[in-house]
C-alpha atoms as a PDB file:
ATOM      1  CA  UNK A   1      21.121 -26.752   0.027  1.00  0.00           C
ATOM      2  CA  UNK A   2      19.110 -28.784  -1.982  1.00  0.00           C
ATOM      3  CA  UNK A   3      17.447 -27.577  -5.372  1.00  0.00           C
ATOM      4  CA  UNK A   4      13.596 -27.516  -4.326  1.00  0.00           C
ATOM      5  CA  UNK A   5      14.940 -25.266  -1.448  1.00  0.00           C
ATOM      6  CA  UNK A   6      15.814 -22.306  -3.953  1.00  0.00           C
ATOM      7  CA  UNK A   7      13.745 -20.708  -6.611  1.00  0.00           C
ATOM      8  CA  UNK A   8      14.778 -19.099  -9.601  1.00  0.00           C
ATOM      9  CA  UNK A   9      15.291 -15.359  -9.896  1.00  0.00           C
ATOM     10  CA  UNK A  10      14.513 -16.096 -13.760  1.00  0.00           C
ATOM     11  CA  UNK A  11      17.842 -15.033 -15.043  1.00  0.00           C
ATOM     12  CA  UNK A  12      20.859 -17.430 -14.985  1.00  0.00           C
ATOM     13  CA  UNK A  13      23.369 -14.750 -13.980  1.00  0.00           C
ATOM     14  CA  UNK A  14      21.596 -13.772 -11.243  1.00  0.00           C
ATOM     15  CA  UNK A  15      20.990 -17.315 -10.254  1.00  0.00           C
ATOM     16  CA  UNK A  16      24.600 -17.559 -10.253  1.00  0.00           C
ATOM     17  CA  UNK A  17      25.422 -14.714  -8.155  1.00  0.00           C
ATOM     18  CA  UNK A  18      23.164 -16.005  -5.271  1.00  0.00           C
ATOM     19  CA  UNK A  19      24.665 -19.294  -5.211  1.00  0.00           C
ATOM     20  CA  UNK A  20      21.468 -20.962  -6.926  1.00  0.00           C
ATOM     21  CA  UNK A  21      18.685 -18.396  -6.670  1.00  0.00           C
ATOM     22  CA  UNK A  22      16.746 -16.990  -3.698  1.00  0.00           C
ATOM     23  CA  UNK A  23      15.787 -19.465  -0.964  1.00  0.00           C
ATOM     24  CA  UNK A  24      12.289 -20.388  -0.317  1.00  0.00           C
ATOM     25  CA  UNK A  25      10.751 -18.406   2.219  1.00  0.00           C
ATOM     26  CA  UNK A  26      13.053 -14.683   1.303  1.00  0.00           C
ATOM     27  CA  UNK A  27      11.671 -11.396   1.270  1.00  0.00           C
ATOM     28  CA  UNK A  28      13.941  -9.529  -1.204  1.00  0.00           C
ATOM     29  CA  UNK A  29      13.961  -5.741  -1.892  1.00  0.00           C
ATOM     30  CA  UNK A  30      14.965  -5.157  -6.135  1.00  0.00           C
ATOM     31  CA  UNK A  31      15.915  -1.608  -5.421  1.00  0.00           C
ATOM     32  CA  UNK A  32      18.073   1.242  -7.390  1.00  0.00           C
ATOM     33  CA  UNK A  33      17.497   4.558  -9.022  1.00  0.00           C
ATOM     34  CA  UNK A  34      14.878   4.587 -11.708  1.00  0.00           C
ATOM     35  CA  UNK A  35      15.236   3.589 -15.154  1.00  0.00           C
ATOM     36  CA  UNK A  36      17.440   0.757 -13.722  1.00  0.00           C
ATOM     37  CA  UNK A  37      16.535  -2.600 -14.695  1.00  0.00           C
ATOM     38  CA  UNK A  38      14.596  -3.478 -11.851  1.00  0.00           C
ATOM     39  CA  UNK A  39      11.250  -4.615 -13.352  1.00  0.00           C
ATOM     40  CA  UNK A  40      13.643  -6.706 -16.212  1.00  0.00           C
ATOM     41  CA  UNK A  41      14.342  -8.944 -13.223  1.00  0.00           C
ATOM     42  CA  UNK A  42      11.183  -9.177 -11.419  1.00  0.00           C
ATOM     43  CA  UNK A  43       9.219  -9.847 -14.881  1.00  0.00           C
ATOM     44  CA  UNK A  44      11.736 -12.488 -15.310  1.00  0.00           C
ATOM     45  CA  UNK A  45      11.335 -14.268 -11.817  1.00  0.00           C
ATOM     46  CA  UNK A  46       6.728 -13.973 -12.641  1.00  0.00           C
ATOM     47  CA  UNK A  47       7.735 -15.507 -15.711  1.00  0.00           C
ATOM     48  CA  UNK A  48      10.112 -18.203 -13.993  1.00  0.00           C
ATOM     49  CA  UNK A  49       7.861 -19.210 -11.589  1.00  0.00           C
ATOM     50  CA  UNK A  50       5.105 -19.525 -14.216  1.00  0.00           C
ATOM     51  CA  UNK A  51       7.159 -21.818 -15.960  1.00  0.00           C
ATOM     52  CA  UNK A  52       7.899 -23.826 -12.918  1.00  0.00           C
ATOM     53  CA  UNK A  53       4.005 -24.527 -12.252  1.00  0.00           C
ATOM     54  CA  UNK A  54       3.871 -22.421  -9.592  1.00  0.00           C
ATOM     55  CA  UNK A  55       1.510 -19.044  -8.979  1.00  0.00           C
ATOM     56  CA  UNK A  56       2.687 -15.196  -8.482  1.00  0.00           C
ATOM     57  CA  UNK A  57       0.303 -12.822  -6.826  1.00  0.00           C
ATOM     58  CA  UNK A  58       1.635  -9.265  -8.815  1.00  0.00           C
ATOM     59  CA  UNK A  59       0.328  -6.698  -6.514  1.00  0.00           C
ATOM     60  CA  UNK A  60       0.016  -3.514  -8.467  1.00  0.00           C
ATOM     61  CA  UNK A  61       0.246  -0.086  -6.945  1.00  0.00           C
ATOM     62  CA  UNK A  62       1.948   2.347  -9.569  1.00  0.00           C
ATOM     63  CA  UNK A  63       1.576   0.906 -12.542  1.00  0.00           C
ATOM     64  CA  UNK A  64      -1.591  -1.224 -15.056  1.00  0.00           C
ATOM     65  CA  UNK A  65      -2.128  -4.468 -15.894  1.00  0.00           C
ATOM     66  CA  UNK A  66      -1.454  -4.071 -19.744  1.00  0.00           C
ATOM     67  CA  UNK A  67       1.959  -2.899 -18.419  1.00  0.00           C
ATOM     68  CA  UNK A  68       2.754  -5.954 -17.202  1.00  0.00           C
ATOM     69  CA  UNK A  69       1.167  -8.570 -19.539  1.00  0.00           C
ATOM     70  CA  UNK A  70       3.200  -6.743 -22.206  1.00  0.00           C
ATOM     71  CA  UNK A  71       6.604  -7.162 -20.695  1.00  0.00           C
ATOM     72  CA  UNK A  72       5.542 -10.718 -19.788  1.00  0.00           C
ATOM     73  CA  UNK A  73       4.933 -11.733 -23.615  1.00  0.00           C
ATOM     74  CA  UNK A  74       8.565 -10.106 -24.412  1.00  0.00           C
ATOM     75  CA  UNK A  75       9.680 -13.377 -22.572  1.00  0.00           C
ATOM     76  CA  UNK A  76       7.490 -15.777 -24.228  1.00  0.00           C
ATOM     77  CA  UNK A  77       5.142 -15.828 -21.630  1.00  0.00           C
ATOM     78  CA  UNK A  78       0.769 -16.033 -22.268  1.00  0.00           C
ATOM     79  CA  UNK A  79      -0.327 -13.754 -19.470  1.00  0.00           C
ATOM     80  CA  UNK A  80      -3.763 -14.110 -20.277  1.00  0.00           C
ATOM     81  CA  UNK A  81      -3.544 -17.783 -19.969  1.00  0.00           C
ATOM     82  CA  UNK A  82      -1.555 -17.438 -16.924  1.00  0.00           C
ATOM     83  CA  UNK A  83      -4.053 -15.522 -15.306  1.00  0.00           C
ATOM     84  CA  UNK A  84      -6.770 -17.709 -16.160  1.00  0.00           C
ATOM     85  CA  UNK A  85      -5.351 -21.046 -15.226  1.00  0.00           C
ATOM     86  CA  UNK A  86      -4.393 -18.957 -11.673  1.00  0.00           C
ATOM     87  CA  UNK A  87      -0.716 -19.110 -12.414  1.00  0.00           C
ATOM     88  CA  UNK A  88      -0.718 -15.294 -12.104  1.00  0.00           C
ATOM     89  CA  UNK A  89      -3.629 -13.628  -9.713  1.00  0.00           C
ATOM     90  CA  UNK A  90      -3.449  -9.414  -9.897  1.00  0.00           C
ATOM     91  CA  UNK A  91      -4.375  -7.353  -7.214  1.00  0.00           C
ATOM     92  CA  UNK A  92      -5.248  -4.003  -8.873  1.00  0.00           C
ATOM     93  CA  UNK A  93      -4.731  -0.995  -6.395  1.00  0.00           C
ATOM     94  CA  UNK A  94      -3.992   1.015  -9.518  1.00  0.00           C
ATOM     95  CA  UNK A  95      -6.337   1.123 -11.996  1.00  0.00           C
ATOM     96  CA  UNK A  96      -9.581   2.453  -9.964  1.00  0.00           C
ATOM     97  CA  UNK A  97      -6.935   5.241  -8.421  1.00  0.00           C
ATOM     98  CA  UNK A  98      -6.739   6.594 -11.836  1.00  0.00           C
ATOM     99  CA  UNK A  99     -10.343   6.001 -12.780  1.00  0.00           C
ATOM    100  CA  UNK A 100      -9.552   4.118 -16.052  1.00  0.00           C
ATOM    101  CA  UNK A 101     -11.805   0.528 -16.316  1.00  0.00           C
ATOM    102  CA  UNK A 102      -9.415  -2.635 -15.022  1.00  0.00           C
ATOM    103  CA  UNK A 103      -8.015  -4.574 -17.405  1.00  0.00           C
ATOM    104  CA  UNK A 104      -8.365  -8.094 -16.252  1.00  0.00           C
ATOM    105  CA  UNK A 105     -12.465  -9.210 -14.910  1.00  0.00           C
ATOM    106  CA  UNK A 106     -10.313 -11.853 -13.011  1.00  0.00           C
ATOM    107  CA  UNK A 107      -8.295  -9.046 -11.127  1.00  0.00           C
ATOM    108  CA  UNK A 108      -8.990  -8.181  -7.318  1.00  0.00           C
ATOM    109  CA  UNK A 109      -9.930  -4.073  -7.550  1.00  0.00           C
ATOM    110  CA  UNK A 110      -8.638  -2.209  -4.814  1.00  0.00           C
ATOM    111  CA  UNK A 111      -9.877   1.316  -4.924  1.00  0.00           C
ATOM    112  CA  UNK A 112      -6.825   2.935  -3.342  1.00  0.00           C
ATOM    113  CA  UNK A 113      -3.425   1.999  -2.975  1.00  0.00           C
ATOM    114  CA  UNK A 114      -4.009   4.376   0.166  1.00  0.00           C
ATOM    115  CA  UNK A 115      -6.247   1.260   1.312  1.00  0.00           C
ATOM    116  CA  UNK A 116      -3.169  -0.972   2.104  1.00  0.00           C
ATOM    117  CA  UNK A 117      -5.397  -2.715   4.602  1.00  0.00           C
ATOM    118  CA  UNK A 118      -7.920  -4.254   1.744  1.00  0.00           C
ATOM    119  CA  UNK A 119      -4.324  -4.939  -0.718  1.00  0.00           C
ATOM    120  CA  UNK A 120      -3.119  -7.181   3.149  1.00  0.00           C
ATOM    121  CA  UNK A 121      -6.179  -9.007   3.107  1.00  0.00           C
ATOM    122  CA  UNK A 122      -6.540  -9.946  -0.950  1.00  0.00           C
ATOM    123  CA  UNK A 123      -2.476 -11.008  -0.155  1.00  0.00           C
ATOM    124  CA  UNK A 124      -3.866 -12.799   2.443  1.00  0.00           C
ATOM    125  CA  UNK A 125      -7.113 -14.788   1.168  1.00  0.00           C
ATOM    126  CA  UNK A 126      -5.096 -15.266  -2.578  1.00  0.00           C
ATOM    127  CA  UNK A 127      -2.142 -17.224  -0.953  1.00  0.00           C
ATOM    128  CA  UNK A 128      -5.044 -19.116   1.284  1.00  0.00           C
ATOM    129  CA  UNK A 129      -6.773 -20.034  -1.759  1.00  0.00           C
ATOM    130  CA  UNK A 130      -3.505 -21.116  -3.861  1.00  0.00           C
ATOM    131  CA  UNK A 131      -2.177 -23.397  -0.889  1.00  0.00           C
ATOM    132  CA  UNK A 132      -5.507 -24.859  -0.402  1.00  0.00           C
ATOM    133  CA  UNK A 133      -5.606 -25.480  -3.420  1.00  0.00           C
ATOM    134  CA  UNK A 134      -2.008 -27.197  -3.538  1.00  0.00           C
ATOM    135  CA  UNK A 135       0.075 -24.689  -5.318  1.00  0.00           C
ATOM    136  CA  UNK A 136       3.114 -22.568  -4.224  1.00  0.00           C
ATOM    137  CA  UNK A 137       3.046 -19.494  -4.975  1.00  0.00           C
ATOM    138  CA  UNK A 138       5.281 -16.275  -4.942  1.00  0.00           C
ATOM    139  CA  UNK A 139       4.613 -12.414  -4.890  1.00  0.00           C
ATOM    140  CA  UNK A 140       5.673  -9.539  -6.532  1.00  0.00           C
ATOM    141  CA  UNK A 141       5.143  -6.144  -5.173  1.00  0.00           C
ATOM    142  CA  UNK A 142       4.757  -3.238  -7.636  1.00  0.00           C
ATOM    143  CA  UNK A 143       5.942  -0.814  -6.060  1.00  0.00           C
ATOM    144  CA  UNK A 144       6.856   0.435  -2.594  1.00  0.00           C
ATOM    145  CA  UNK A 145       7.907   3.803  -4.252  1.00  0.00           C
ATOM    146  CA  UNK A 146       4.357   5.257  -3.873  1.00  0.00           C
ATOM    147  CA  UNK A 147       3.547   4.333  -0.432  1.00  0.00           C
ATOM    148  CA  UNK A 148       5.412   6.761   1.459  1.00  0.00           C
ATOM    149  CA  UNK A 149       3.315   9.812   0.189  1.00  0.00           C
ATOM    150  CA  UNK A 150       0.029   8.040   1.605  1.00  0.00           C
ATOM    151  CA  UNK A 151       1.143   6.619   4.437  1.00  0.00           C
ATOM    152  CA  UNK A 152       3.587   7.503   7.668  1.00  0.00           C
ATOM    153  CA  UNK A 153       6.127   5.536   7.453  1.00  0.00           C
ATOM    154  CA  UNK A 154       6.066   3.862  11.028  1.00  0.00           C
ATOM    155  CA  UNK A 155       2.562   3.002   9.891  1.00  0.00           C
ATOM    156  CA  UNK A 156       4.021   1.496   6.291  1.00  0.00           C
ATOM    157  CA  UNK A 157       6.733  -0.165   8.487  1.00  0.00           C
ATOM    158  CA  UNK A 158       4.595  -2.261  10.225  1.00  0.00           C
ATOM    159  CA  UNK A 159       2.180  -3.579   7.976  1.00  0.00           C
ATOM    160  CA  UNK A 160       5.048  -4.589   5.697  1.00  0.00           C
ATOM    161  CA  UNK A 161       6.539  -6.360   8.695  1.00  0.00           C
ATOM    162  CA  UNK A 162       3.033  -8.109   8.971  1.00  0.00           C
ATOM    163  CA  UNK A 163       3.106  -8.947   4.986  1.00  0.00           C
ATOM    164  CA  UNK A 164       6.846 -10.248   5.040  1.00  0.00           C
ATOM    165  CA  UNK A 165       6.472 -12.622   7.977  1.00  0.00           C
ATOM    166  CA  UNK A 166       3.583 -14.334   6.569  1.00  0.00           C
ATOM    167  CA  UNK A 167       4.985 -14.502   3.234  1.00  0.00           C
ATOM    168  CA  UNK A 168       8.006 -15.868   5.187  1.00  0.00           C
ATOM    169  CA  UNK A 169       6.318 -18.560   7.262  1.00  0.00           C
ATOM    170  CA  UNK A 170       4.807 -20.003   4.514  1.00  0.00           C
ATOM    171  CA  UNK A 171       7.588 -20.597   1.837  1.00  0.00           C
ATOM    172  CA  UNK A 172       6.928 -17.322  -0.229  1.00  0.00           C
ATOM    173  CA  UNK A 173       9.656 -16.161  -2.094  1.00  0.00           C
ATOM    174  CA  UNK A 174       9.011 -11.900  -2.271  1.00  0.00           C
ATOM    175  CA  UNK A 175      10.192  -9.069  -4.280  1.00  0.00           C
ATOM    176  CA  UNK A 176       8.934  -5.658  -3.347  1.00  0.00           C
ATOM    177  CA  UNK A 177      10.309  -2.379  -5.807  1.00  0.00           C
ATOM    178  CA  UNK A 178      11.873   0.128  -4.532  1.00  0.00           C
ATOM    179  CA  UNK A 179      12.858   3.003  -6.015  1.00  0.00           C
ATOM    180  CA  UNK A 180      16.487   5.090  -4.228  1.00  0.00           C
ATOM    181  CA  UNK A 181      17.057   8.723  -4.203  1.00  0.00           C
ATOM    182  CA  UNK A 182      13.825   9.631  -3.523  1.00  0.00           C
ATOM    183  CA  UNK A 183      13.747   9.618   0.337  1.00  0.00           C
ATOM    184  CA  UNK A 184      15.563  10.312   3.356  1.00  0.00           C
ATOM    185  CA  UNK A 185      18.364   7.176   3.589  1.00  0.00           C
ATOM    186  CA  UNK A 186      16.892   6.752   7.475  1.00  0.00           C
ATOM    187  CA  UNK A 187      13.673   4.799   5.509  1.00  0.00           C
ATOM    188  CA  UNK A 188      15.836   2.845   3.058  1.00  0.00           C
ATOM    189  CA  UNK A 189      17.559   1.431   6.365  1.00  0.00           C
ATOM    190  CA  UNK A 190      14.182   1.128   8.388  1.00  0.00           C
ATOM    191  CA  UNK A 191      13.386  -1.396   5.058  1.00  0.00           C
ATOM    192  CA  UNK A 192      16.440  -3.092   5.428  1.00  0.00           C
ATOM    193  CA  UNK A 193      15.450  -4.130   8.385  1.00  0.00           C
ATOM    194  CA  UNK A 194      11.768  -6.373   7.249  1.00  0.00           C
ATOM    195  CA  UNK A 195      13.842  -7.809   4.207  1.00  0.00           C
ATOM    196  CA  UNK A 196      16.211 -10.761   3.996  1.00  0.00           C
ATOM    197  CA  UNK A 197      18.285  -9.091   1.308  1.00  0.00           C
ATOM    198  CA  UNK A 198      18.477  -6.750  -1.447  1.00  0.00           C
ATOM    199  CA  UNK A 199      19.109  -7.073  -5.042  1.00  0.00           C
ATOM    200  CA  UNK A 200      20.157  -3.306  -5.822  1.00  0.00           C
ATOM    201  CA  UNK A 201      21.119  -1.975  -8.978  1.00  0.00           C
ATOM    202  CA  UNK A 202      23.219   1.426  -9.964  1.00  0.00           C
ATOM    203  CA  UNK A 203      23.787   3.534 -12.959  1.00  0.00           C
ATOM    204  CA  UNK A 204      27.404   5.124 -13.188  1.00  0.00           C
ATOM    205  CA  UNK A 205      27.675   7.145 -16.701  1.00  0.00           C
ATOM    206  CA  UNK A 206      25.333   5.061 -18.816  1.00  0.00           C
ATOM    207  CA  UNK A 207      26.143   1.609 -17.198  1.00  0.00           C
ATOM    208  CA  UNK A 208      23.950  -0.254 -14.774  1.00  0.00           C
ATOM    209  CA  UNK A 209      25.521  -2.671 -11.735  1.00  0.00           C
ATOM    210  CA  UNK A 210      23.894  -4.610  -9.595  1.00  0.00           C
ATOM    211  CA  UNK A 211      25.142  -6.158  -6.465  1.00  0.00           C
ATOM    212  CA  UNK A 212      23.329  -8.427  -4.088  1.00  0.00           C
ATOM    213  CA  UNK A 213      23.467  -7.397  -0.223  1.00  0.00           C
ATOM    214  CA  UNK A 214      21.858  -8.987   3.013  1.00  0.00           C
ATOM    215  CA  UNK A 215      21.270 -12.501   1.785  1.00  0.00           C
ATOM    216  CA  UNK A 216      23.777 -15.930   3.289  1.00  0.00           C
ATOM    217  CA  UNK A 217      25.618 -16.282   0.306  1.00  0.00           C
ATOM    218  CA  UNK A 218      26.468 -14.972  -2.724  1.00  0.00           C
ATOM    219  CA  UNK A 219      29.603 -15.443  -5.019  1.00  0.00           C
ATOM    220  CA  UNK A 220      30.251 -12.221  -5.001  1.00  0.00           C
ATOM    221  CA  UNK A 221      29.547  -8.810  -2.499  1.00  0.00           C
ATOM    222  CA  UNK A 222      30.990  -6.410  -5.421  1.00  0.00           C
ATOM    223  CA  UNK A 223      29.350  -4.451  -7.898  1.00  0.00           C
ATOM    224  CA  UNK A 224      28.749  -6.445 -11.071  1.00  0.00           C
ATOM    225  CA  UNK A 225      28.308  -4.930 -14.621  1.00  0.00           C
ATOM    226  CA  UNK A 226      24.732  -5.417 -15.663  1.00  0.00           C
ATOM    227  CA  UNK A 227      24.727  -5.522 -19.939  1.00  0.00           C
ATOM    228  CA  UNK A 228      21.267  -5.233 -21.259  1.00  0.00           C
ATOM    229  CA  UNK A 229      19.784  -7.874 -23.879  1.00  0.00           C
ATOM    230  CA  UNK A 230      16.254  -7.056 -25.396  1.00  0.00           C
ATOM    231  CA  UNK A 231      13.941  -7.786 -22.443  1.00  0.00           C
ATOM    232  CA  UNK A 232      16.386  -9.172 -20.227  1.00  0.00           C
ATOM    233  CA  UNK A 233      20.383  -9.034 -19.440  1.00  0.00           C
ATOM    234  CA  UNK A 234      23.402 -10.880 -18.519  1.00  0.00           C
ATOM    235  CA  UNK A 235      25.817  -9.840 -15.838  1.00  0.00           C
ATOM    236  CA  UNK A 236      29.642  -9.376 -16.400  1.00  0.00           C
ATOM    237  CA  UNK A 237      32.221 -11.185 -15.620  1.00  0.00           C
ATOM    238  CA  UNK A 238      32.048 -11.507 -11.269  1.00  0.00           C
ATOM    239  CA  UNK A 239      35.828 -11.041 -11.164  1.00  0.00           C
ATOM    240  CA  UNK A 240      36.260  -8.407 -13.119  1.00  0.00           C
ATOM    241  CA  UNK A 241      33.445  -6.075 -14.843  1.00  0.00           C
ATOM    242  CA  UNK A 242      32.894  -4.390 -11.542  1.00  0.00           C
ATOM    243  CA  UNK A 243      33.118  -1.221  -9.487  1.00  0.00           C
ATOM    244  CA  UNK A 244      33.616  -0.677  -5.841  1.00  0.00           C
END
């Protein structure tokens, strides 16, 4: 496959476990139990793409913009350049649902993450705007975890299908966060479904894993040892520092 086919993840283990990175058009679920190092990957792949001259829209449901912009700088990155030279474009369904003033003036407010039909169309008329405008762009969902509480899930089904097909058709690479253990394993496989693939991490004892599932290749289909290195990590060994 050639190389403008397949974008970074961010981190050059990962990269190397999915033959290259993600390909161009993937809608990837980053799922495991909390306090895994989900978010260490997906600020990696903002970050990434950043560096690559390309846009993110971070769509933020459970968690602030500070959050985020903090984590970024960990990794070098200027978020409040980024966001300014519309290399990174928030959509805020957090901040207003916990009544505390939004951090960013260039930030699309959404008063509810309950209003996932108002998040659809800032996805929607962002991505316009950024291939319009020349620029390829990528998204990061933060999170799914809090949408099942406001929404039936049949109904949260299908306007995810709706997202991930568009995101699809026009060359966006997705991650959406997902959080396991918390519902009944009939959703988790109803999510499988709208996704590509899955990049899902574990905790046995006080190590993480992480294996990658659902996507055409990867060099491995085993659990991999995930060793933890300030704001990001390196993965063990392929062949050996794993777990069934």
């Amino acid at each position: 496959m050639p190389p403008g086919d397949l974008a970074s993840t961010g981190n050059g283990d990962v990269d190397e476990l999915l033959l290259g990175g993600l390909r161009r058009g993937t809608n990837a679920l980053v799922t495991g139990e909390p306090f895994t190092p989900k978010d260490l990957l997906c600020y990696a792949f903002v970050n990434a793409s950043v560096e690559r001259g390309e846009s993110v829209i971070v769509v933020l449901v459970d968690r602030g913009i500070p959050e985020v912009a903090e984590n970024l700088r960990l990794l070098g990155l200027d978020p409040e350049r980024a966001e300014e030279s519309a290399s990174i474009v928030y959509i805020d369904a957090y901040s207003r649902s916990i009544q505390v003033e939004p951090a960013s003036k260039l930030a699309i407010q959404i008063d509810s993450p309950a209003n996932v039909s108002m998040t659809i169309k800032a996805i929607d008329s962002v991505a316009q705007r950024l291939r319009l405008s020349g620029r390829r762009y990528n998204m990061v969902l933060w999170s799914l975890t809090s949408y099942p509480y406001m929404l039936e899930q049949h109904v949260l089904l299908r306007l995810l299908q709706q997202v991930a097909q568009k995101r699809k058709n026009e060359g966006c690479v997705s991650l959406y966060v997902l959080d396991e253990g918390i519902f009944e394993e009939r959703f988790y496989e109803a999510i499988n479904y709208v996704v590509d693939g899955k990049i899902r991490f574990r905790r046995e004892g006080s190590r993480d894993y992480l294996r990658a599932e659902g996507f055409d290749g990867a060099a491995t289909r085993e659990w991999v040892e995930v060793v933890r290195s300030g704001a990001t990590f390196h993965l063990g060994s392929f062949n050996v520092e794993r777990i069934r």
